[in-house]
Protein backbone atom coordinates (compact mmCIF):
# COMPACT_ATOMS: atom_id res chain seq x y z
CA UNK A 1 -23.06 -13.63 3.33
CA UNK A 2 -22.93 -16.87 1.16
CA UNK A 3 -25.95 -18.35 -0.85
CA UNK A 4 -26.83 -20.15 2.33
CA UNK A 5 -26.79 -17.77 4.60
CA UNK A 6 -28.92 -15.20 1.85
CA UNK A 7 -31.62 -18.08 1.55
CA UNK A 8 -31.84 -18.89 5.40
CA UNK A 9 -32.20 -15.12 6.15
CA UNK A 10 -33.32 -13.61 3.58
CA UNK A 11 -35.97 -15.88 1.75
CA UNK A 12 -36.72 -18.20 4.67
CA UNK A 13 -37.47 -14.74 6.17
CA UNK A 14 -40.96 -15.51 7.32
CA UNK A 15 -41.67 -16.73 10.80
CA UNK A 16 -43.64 -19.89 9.83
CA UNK A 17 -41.05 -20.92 7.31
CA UNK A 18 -38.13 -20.22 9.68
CA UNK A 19 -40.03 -22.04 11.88
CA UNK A 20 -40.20 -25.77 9.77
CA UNK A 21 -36.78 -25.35 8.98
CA UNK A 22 -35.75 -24.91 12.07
CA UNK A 23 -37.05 -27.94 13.08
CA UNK A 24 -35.97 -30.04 10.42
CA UNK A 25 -31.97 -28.87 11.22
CA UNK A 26 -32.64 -29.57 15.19
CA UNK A 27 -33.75 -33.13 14.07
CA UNK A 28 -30.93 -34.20 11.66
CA UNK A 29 -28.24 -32.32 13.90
CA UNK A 30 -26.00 -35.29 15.25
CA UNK A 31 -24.20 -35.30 18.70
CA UNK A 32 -20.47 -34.98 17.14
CA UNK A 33 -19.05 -34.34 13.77
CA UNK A 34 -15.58 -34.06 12.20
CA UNK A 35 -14.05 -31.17 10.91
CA UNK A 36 -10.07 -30.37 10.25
CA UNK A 37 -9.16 -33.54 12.34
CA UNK A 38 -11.52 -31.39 15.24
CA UNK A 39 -14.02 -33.41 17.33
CA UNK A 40 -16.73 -31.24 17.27
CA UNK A 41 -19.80 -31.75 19.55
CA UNK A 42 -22.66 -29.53 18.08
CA UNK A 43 -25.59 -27.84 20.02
CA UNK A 44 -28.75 -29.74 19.10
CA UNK A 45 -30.53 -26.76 20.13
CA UNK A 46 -29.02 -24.70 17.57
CA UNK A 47 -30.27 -24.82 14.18
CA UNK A 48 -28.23 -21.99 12.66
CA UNK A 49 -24.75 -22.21 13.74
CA UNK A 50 -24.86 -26.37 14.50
CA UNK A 51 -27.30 -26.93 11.24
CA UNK A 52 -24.71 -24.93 9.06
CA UNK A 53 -22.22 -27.54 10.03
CA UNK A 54 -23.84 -30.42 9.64
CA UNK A 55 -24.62 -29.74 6.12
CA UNK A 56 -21.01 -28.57 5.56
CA UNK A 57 -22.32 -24.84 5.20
CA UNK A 58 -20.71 -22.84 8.15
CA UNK A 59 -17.84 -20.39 7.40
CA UNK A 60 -16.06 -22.80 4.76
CA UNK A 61 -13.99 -20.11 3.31
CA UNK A 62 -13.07 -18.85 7.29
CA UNK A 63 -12.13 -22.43 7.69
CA UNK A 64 -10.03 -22.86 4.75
CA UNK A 65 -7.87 -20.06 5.34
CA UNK A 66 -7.73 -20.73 8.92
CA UNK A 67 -5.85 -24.21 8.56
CA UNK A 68 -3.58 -22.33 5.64
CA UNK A 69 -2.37 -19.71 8.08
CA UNK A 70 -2.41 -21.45 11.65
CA UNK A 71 0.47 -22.61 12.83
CA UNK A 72 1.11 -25.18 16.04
CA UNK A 73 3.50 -22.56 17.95
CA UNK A 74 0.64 -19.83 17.78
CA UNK A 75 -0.64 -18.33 20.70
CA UNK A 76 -4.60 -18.05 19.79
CA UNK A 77 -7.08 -15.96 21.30
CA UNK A 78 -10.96 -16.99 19.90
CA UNK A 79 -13.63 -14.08 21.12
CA UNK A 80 -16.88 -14.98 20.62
CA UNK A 81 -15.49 -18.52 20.69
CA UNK A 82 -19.30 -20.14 20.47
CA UNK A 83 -18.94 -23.79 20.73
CA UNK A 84 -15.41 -23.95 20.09
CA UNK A 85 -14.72 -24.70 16.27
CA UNK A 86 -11.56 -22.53 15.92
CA UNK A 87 -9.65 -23.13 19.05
CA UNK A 88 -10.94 -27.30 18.58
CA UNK A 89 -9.04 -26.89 15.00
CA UNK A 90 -6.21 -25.17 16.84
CA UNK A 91 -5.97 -27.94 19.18
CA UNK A 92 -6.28 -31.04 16.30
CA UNK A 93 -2.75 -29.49 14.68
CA UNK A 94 -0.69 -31.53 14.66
CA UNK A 95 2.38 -30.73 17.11
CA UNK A 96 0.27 -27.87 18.82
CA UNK A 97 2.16 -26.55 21.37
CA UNK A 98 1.25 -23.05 22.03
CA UNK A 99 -1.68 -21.00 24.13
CA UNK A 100 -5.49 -20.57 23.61
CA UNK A 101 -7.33 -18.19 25.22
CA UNK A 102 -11.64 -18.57 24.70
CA UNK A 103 -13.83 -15.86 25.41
CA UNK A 104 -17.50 -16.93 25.32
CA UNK A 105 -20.19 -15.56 27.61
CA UNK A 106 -22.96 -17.17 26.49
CA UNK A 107 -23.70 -19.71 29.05
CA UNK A 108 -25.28 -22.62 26.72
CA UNK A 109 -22.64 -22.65 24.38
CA UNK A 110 -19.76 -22.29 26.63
CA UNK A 111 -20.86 -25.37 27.87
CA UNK A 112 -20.28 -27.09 24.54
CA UNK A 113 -17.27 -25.36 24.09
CA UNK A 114 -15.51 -26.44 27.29
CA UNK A 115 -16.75 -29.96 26.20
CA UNK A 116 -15.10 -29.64 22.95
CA UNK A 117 -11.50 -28.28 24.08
CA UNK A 118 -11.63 -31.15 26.29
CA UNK A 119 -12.13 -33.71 24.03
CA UNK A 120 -9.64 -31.95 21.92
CA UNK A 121 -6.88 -31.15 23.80
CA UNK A 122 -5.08 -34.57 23.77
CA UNK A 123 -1.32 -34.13 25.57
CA UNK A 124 -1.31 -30.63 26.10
CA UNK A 125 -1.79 -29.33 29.71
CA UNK A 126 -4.39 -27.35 31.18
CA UNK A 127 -2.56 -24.62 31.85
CA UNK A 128 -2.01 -23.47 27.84
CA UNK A 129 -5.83 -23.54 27.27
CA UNK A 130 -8.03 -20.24 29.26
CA UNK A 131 -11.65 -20.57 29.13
CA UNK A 132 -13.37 -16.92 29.70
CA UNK A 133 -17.35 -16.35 30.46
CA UNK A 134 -16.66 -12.70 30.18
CA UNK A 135 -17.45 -10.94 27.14
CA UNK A 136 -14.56 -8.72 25.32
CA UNK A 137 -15.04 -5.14 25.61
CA UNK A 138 -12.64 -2.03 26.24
CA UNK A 139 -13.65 -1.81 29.93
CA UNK A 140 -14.19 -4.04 32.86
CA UNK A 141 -17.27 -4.12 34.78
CA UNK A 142 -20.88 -5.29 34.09
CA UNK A 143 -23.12 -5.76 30.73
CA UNK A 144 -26.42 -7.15 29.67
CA UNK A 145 -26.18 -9.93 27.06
CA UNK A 146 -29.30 -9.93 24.74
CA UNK A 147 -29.87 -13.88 23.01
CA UNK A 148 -31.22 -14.96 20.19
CA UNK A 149 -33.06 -18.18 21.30
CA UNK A 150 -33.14 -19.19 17.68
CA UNK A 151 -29.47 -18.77 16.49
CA UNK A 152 -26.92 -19.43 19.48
CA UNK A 153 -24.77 -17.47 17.83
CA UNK A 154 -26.54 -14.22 17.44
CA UNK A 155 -25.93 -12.66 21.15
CA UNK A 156 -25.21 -9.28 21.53
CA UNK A 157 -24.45 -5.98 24.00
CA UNK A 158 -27.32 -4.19 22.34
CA UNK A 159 -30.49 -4.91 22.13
CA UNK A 160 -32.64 -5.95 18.65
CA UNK A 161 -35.96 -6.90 18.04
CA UNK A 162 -34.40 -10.51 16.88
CA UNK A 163 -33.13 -10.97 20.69
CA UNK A 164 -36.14 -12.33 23.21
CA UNK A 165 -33.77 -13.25 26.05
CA UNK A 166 -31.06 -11.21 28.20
CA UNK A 167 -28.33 -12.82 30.42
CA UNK A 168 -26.49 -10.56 33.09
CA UNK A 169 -22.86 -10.98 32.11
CA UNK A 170 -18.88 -9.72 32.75
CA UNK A 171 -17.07 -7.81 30.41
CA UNK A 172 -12.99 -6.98 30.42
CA UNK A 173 -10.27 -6.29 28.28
CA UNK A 174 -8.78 -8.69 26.29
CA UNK A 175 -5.70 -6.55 27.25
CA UNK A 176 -6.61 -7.86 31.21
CA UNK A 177 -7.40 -10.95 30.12
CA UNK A 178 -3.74 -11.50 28.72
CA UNK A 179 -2.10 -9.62 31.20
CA UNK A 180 -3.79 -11.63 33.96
CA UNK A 181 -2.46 -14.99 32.49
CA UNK A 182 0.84 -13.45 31.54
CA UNK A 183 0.30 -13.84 27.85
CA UNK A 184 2.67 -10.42 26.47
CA UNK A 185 2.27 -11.59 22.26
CA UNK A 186 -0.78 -12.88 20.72
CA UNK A 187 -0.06 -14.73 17.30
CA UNK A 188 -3.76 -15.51 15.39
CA UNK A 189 -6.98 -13.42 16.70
CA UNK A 190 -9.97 -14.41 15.75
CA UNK A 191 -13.30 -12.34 16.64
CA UNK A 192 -16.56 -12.45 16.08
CA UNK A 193 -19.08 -10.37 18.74
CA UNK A 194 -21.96 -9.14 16.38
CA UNK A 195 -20.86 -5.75 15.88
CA UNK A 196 -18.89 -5.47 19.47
CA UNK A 197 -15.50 -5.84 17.35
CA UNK A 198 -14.50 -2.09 17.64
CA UNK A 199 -14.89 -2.09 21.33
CA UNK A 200 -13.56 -5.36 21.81
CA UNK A 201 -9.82 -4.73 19.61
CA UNK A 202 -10.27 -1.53 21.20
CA UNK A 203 -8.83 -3.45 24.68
CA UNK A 204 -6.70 -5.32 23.19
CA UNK A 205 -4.67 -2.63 21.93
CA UNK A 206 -1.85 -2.98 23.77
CA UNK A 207 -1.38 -6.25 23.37
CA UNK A 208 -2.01 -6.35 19.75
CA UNK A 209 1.10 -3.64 19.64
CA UNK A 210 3.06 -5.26 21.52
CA UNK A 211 2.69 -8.50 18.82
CA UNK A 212 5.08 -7.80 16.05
CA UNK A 213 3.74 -11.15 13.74
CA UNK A 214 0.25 -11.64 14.17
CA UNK A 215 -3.15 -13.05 11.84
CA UNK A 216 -6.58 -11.37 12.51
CA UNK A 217 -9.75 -13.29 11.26
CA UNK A 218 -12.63 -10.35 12.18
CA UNK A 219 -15.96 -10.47 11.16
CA UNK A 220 -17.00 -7.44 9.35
CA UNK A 221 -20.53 -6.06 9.85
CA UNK A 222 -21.07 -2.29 9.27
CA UNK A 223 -25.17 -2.59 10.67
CA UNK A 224 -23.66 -4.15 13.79
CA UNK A 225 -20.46 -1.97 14.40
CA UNK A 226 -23.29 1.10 14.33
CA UNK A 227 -25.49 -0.23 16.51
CA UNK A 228 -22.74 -0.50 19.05
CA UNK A 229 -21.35 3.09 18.94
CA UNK A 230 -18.86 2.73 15.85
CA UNK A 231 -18.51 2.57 12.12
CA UNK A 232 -16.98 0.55 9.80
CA UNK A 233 -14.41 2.95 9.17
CA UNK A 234 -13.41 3.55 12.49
CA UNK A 235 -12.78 -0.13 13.25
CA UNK A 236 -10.69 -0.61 9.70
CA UNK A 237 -8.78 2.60 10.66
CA UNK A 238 -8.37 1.34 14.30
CA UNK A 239 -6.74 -2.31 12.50
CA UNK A 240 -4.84 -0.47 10.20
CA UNK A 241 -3.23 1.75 13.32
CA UNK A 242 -2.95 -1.49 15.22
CA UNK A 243 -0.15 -2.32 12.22
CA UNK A 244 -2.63 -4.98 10.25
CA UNK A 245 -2.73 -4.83 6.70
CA UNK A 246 -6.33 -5.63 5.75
CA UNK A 247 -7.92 -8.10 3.23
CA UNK A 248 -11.36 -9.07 1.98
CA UNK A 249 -11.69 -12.85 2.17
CA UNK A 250 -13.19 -14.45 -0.62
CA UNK A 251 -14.50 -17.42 -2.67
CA UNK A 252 -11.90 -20.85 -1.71
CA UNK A 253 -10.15 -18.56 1.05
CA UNK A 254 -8.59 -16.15 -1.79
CA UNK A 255 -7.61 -13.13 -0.28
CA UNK A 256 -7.93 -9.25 -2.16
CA UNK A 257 -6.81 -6.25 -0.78
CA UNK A 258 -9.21 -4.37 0.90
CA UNK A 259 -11.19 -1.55 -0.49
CA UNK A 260 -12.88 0.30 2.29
CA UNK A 261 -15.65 2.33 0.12
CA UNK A 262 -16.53 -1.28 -1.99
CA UNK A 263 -16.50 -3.54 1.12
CA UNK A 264 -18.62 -0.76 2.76
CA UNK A 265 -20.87 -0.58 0.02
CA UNK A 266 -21.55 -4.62 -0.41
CA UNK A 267 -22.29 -5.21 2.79
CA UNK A 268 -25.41 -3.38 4.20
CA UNK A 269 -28.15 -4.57 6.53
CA UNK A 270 -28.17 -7.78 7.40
CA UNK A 271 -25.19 -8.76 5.08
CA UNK A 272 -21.91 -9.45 6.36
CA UNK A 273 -18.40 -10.99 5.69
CA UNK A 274 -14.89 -11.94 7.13
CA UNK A 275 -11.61 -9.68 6.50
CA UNK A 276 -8.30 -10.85 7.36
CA UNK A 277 -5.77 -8.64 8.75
CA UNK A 278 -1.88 -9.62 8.55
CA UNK A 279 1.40 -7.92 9.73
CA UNK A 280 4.79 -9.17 10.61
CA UNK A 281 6.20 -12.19 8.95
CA UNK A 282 2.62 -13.49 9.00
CA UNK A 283 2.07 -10.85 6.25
CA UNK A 284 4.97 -11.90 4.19
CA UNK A 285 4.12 -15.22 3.45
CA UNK A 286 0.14 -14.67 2.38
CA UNK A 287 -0.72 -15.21 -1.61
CA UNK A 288 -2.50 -12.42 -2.51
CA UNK A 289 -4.48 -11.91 -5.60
């Protein structure tokens, strides 16, 4: 959690106050912006995830060590895509030739997403980019998806007092999901499902062992992997079987070797962060402090 983040959740805590800033960032939220060469059109609706990148506040470090690391052969899988910032960055590399599969069941800002690979896409055909409304799980069948109407962003397969609203949604396997569109290697993973994580790399397990080279960009949030039936250490010993050598991401994209117990310890509550995972010739070529 960056100083942003701490002051918007944290100090801005009460409901009046959350409530004026709120609709200050839905006001000054434009249509579009820039970012990484990506045409990015934001949810005015969303004052957390859209605000945060209109004042050049969302996920800076993720970003930065997303364009190091990308690469425009890459076949890119984005769960919990939102409105589409990774896979639009994927798509604005130059020479981009490879695969993207999005998995985003939140209706409102799948819409935005599909909008945004669109205007993205440029040459490449329609067939390399797979939009998914179902949600990424380790079975296939039928889940409740409970919103938060104030943070797009903040949906989850549990429910919280922060969540008001519920949408009747899909779940699969990433696993099926590849399978089905006769993708065999995935390259970069990114994930970010509010605590789902476990569950989701879970089913993609095969997949993710049958990819010799491959980047994972996971969110890490020990409150949210508990509410959903795991533990922190479960889903770093799940990566770690999976072949991924793990890594806290820090200040201008640095990355440390992990430390389970301090990582662990930092990051209670409502605090979170990102870890990288690497293996393969992907893992060979990161700086590491």
């Amino acid at each position: 959690m960056n100083f942003s983040e701490f002051v918007y959740t944290v100090l801005l805590k009460p409901r009046i106050l959350k409530q004026s800033v709120n609709w200050i960032l839905k006001r000054i939220t434009p249509a579009r912006t820039e970012i990484a060469n990506a045409v990015l059109y934001l949810n005015p609706q969303d004052p957390v995830i859209s605000g945060a990148l209109t004042l050049g506040m969302f996920e800076n470090e993720e970003i930065a060590i997303f364009k190091r690391l990308f690469e425009p052969d890459m076949t890119f899988v984005d769960v919990g895509a939102n409105i589409g910032l990774y896979s639009a960055m994927a798509l604005s590399v130059a020479g981009f030739s490879g695969k993207i599969i999005c998995m985003e069941p939140h209706h409102e800002s799948r819409l935005f997403l599909e909008k945004n690979l669109l205007n993205n896409k440029r040459t490449l055909p329609d067939k390399n980019i797979i939009v998914s409304a179902m949600a990424a799980s380790d079975f296939n069948g039928e889940a409740v998806l409970h919103k938060n109407p104030q943070n797009k962003g903040d949906n989850r397969l549990y429910s919280d007092s922060l969540l008001e609203d519920t949408e009747n949604i899909k779940v699969t396997s990433i696993d099926k999901l590849c399978a089905d569109n006769n993708i065999e290697v995935i390259n970069f993973l990114k994930i970010d499902v509010q605590g789902a994580e476990s569950r989701a790399i879970l089913g993609a397990s095969k997949v993710l062992r049958n990819s010799p080279d491959c980047i994972l960009l996971s969110e890490f949030w020990p409150y949210g992997l508990s509410r959903y039936d795991s533990s922190s250490d479960e889903y770093l010993d799940l990566l770690q079987s999976l072949g991924f050598r793990l890594f806290e991401l820090g200040k201008k994209a640095g990355l440390s070797s992990l430390d389970r117990y301090e990582i662990t310890r930092k990051y209670r509550g409502r605090k979170y962060t990102n870890i990288v995972g690497a293996k393969g010739k992907y893992l060979e070529g990161l700086d590491i402090a």
